[in-house]
Protein backbone atom coordinates (compact mmCIF):
# COMPACT_ATOMS: atom_id res chain seq x y z
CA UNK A 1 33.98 25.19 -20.91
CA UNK A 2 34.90 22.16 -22.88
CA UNK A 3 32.80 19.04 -22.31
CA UNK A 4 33.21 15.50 -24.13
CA UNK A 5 29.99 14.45 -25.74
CA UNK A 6 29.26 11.60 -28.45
CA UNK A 7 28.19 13.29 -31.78
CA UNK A 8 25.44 11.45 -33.49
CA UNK A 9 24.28 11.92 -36.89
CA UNK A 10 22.43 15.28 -37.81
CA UNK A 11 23.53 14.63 -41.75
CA UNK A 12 22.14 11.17 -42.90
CA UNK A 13 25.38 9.97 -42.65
CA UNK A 14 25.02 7.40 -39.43
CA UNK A 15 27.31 7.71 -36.46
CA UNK A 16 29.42 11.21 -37.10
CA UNK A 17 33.22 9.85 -37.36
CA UNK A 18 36.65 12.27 -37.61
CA UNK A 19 37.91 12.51 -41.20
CA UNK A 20 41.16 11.76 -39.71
CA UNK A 21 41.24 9.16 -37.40
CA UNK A 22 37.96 7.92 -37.70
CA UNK A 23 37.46 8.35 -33.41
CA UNK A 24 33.93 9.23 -32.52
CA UNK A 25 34.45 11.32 -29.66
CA UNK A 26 34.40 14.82 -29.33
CA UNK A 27 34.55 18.12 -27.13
CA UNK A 28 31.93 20.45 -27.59
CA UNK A 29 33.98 24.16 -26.75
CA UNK A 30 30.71 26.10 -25.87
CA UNK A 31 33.17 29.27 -25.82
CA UNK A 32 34.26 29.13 -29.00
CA UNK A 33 31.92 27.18 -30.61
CA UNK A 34 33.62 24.50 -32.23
CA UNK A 35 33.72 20.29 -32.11
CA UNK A 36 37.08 19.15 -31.73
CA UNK A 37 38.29 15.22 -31.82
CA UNK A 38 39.45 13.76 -28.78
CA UNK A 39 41.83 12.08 -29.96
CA UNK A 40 43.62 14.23 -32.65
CA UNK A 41 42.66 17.60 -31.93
CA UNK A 42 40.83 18.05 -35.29
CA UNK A 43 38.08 20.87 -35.39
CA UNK A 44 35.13 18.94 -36.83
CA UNK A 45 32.67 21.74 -37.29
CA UNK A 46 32.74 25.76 -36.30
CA UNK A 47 30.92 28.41 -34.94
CA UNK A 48 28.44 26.16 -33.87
CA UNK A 49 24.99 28.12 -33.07
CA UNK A 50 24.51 28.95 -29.29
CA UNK A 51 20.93 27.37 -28.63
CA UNK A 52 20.82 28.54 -24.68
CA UNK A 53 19.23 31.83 -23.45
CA UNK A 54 20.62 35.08 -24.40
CA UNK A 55 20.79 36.45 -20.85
CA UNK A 56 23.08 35.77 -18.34
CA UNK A 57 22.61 34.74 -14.49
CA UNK A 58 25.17 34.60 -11.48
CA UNK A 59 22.88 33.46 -8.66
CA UNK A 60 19.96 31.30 -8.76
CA UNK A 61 17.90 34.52 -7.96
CA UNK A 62 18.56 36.16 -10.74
CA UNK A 63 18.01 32.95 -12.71
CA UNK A 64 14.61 32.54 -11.57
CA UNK A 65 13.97 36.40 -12.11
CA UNK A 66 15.26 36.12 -15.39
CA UNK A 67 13.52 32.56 -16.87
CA UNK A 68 10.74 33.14 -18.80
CA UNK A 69 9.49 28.94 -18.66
CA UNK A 70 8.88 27.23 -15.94
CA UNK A 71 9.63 23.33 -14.25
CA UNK A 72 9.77 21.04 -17.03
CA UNK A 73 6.45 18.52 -17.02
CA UNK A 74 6.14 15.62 -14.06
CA UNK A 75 4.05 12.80 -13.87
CA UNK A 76 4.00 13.26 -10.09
CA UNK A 77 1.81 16.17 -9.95
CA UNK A 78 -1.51 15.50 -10.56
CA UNK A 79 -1.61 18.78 -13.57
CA UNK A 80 1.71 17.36 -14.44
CA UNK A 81 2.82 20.81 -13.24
CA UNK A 82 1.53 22.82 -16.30
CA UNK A 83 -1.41 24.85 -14.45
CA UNK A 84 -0.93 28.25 -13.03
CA UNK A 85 -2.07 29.32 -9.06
CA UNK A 86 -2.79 32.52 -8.27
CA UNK A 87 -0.34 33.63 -5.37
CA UNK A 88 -1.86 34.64 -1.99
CA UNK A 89 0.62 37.46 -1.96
CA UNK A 90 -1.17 40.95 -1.48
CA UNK A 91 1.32 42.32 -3.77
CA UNK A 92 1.37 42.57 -7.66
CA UNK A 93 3.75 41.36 -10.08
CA UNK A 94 5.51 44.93 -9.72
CA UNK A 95 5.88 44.66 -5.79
CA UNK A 96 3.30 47.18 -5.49
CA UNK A 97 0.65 46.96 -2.85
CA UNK A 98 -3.18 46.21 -4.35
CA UNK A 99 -5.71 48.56 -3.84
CA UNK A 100 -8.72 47.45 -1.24
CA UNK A 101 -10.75 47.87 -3.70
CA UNK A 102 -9.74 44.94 -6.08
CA UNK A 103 -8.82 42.56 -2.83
CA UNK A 104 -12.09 40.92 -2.66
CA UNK A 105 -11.95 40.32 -6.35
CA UNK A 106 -9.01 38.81 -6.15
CA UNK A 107 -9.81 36.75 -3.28
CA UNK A 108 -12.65 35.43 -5.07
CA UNK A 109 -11.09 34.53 -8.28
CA UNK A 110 -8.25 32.39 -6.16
CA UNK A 111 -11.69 30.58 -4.76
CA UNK A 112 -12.90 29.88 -7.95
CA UNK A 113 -9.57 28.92 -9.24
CA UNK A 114 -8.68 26.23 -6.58
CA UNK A 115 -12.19 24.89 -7.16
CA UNK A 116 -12.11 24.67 -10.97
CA UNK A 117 -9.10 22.59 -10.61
CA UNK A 118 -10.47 19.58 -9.22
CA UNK A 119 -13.37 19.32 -11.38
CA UNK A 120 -13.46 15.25 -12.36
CA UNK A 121 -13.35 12.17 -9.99
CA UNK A 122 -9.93 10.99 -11.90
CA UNK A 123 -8.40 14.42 -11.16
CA UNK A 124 -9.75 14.45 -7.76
CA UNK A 125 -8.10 10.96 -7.69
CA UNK A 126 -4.49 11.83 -8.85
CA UNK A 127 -4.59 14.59 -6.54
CA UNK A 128 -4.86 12.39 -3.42
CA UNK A 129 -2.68 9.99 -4.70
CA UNK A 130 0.47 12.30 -5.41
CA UNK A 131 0.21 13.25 -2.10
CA UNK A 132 0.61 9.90 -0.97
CA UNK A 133 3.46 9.36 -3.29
CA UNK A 134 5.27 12.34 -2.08
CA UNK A 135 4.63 11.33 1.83
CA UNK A 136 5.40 7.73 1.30
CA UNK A 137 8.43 8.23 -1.33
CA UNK A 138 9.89 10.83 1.19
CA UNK A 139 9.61 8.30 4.39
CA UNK A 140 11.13 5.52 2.50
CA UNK A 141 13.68 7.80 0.69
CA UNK A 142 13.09 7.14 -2.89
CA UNK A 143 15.00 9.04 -5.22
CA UNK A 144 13.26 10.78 -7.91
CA UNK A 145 13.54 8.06 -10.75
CA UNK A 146 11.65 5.73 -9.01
CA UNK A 147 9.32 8.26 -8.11
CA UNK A 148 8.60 9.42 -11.77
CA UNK A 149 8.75 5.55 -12.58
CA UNK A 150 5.73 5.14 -9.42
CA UNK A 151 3.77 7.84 -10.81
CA UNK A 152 3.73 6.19 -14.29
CA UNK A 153 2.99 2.81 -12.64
CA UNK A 154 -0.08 4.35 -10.54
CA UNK A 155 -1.23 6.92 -13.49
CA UNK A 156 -1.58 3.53 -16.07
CA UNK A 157 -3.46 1.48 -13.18
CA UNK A 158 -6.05 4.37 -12.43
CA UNK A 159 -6.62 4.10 -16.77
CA UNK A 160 -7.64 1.02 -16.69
CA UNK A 161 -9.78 1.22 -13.88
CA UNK A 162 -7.94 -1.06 -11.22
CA UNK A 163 -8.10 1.54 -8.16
CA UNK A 164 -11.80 1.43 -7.90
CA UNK A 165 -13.11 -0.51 -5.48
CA UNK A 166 -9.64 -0.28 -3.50
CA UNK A 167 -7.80 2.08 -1.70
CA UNK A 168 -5.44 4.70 -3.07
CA UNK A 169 -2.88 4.31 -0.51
CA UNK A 170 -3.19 0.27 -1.16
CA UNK A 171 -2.32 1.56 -4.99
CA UNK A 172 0.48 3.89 -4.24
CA UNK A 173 2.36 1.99 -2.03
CA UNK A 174 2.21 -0.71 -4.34
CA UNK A 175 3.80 1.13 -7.51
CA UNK A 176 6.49 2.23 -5.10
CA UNK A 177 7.11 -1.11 -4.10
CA UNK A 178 7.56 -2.07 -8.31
CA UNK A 179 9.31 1.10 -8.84
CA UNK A 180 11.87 0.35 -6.86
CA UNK A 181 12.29 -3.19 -7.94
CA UNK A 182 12.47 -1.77 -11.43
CA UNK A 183 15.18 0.57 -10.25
CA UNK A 184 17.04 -1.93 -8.06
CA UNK A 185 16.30 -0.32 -5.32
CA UNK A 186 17.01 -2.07 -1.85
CA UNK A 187 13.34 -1.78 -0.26
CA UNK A 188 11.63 -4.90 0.93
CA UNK A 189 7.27 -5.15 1.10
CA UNK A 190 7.82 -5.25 4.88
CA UNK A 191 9.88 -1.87 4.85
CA UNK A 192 7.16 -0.52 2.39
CA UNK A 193 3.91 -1.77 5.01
CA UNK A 194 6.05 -0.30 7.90
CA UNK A 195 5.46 3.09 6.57
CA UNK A 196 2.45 2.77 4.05
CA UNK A 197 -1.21 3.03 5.85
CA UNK A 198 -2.33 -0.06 5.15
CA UNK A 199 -1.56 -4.20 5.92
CA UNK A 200 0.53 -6.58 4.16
CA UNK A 201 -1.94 -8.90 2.54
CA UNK A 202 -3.66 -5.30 1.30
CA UNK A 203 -0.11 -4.58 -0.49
CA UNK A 204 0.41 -7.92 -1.34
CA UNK A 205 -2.89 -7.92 -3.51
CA UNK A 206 -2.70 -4.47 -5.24
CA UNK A 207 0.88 -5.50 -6.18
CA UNK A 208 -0.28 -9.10 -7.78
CA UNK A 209 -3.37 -7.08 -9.30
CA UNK A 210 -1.04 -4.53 -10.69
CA UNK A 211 1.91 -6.99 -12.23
CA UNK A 212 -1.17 -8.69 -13.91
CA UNK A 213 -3.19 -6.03 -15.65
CA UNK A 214 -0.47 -3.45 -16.31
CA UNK A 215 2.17 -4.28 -19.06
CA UNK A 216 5.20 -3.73 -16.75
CA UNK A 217 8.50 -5.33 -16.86
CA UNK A 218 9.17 -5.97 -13.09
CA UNK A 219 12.73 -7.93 -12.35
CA UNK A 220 12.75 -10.64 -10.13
CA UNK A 221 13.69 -9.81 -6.73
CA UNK A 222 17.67 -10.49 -5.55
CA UNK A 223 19.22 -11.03 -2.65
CA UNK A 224 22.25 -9.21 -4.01
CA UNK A 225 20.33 -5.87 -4.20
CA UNK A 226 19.54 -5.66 -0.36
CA UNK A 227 23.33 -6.57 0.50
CA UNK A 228 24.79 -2.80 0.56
CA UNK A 229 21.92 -1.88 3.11
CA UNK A 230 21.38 -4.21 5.03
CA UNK A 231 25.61 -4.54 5.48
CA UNK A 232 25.85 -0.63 6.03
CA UNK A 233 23.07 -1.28 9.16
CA UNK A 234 25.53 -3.96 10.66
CA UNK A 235 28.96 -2.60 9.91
CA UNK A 236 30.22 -5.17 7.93
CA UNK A 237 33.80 -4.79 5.97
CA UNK A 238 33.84 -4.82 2.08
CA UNK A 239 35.12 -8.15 1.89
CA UNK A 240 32.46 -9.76 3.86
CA UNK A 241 29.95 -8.31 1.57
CA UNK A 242 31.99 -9.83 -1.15
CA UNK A 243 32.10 -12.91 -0.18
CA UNK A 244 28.40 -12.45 0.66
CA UNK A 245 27.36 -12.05 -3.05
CA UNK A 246 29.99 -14.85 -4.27
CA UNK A 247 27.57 -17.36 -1.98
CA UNK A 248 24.46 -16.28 -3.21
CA UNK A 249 25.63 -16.26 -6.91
CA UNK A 250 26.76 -20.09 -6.34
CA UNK A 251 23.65 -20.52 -4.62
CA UNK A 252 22.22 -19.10 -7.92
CA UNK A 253 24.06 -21.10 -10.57
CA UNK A 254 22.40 -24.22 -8.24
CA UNK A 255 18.94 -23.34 -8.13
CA UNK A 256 18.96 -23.39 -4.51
CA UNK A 257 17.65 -19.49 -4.37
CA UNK A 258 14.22 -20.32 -6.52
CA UNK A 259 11.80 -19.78 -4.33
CA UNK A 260 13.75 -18.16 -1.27
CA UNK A 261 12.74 -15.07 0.12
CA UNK A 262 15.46 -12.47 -0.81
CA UNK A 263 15.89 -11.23 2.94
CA UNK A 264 16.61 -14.03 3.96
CA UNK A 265 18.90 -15.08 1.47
CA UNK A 266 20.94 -11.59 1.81
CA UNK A 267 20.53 -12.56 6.10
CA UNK A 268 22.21 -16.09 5.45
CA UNK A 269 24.94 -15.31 3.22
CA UNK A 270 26.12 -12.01 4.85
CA UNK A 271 26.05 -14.51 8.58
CA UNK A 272 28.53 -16.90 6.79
CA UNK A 273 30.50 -14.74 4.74
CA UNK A 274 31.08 -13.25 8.49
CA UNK A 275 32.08 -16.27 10.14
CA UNK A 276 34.93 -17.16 7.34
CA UNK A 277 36.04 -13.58 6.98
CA UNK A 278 35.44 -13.25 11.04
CA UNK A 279 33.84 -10.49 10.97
CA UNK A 280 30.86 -11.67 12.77
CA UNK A 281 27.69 -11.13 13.67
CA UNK A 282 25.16 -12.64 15.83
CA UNK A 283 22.11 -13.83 13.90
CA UNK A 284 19.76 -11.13 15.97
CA UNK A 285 21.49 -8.19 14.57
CA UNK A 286 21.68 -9.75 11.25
CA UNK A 287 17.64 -10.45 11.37
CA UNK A 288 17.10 -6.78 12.94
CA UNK A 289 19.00 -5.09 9.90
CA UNK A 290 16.93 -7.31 7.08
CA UNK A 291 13.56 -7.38 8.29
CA UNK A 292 13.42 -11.35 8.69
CA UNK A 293 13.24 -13.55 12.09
CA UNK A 294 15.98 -15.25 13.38
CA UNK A 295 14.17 -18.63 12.86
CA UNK A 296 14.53 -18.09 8.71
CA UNK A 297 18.26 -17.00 9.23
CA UNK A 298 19.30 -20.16 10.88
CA UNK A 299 17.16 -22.05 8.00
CA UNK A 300 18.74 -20.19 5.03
CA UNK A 301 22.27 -20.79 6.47
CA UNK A 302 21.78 -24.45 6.63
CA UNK A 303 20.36 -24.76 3.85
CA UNK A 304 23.46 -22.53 2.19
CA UNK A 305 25.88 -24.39 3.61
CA UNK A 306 24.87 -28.05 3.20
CA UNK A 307 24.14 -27.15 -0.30
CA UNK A 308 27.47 -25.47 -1.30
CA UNK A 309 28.85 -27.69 1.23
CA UNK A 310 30.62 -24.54 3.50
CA UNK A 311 32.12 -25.45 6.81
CA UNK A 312 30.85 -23.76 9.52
CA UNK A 313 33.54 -22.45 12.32
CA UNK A 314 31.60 -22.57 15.65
């Protein structure tokens, strides 16, 4: 099957170009093994080695039969996912039933395994952690970038020694919270509290202690990032959300966002954007859907529209 790919230099010869058209795109035919321009046909190169596995799989059981690796390396594991368990399976590799007599022997070696495995306070550490991270990242659904990126994030604070003294679920819920700023990821500190185990000012300080002791670039938070949630919780049409993000990015080019919390922002600008689009709603469901009161709505929409001086239908 034919798929286009962009061929870079193996050859010391820069960016790979066709001799006859000079276009630097390409199909890789994995059936034939050739690299054919895209846009004049020309066969670049031929018989192009197959580097995959030389057996063949139809179903994902006989893939996994037939692989002879394993899951590629993860920072969200505490081993990273490169040590090996023995099974609890009474059963050998063969299918075949072990004797009674080896069972104990068996059973004791798993003991000893799982107990060599945590062996130092850091690893003892990770391993409570990554638990966390997979509770917390699977209540707030996180998708795995951000959950790699979190992992990273918590993994550098624990080597320089900023989770002692603190709690590990302060920690982890914190690098989720950056992850998904990183990522641009619509997930607020109050969403984050709401499912983490501890308290806002908690998350609030592992996050500040975090942004200043780990070299991390963190993006400033936008209101634009929270608009597709918080208008899929309220029902709002496309054009509404449209006109949404044109008022905050005037509000933006003004300077009247520095300083603004983001939620409330997003609340305010999706409540007018309603109102000249009428496709309203009332400022309670608007505060429900983005975590804010209903006090800081009315604020932020004043404040929008004296400022960008919008008329306000009643």
């Amino acid at each position: 099957m034919a798929r286009p790919v962009r061929a870079m230099a193996d050859r010391q010869q820069g960016i790979q170009v066709c001799s006859i058209c000079g276009n630097s795109e390409f199909y890789e035919d994995q059936t034939r093994g050739e690299f054919i321009c895209t846009s004049c046909g020309c066969v670049m190169d031929e018989r192009i080695m197959d580097t995959g596995p030389e057996w063949r799989a139809f179903t994902a059981e006989e893939r996994n039969a037939r692989a002879r690796t394993g899951s590629p390396q993860t920072l969200t594991m505490a081993d990273k996912g490169l040590a090996t368990t023995l099974g609890w399976s009474d059963r050998d590799a063969n299918g075949r039933a072990i004797a009674a007599s080896n069972r104990a022997a068996i059973y004791r070696m798993r003991k000893w395994q799982i107990r060599t495995l945590v062996h130092s306070s850091q690893h003892r550490n990770l391993s409570i952690a990554m638990s966390e991270l997979d509770r917390l990242t699977s209540q707030l659904g996180v998708p795995s970038e951000a959950k790699e990126t979190a992992a990273l994030i918590y993994r550098k604070a624990l080597s320089r020694r900023l989770v002692r003294g603190r709690s590990i679920e302060g920690m982890v819920a914190a690098a989720i919270y950056l992850s998904c700023r990183i990522h641009r990821i619509p997930r607020q500190l109050d969403e984050v509290v709401t499912e983490a185990r501890v308290n806002r000012k908690e998350l609030g300080q592992c996050v500040r202690l975090i942004l200043r002791n780990v070299r991390i670039k963190v993006p400033i938070p936008s209101a634009n990032d929270l608009m597709p949630r918080i208008s899929a919780d309220l029902g709002l049409d496309g054009r509404t959300v449209q006109k949404a993000m044109e008022i905050i990015n005037m509000a933006r080019e003004r300077g009247i966002t520095a300083g603004k919390d983001p939620g409330g922002l997003a609340a305010a600008a999706l409540y007018i954007a309603g109102i000249i689009t009428n496709d309203r709603r009332t400022q309670r469901e608007i505060a429900e859907a983005s975590n804010v009161t209903e006090v800081t709505v009315r604020n932020r929409y004043k404040d929008l529209a004296n400022s960008l001086e919008i008329t306000i239908r009643p």
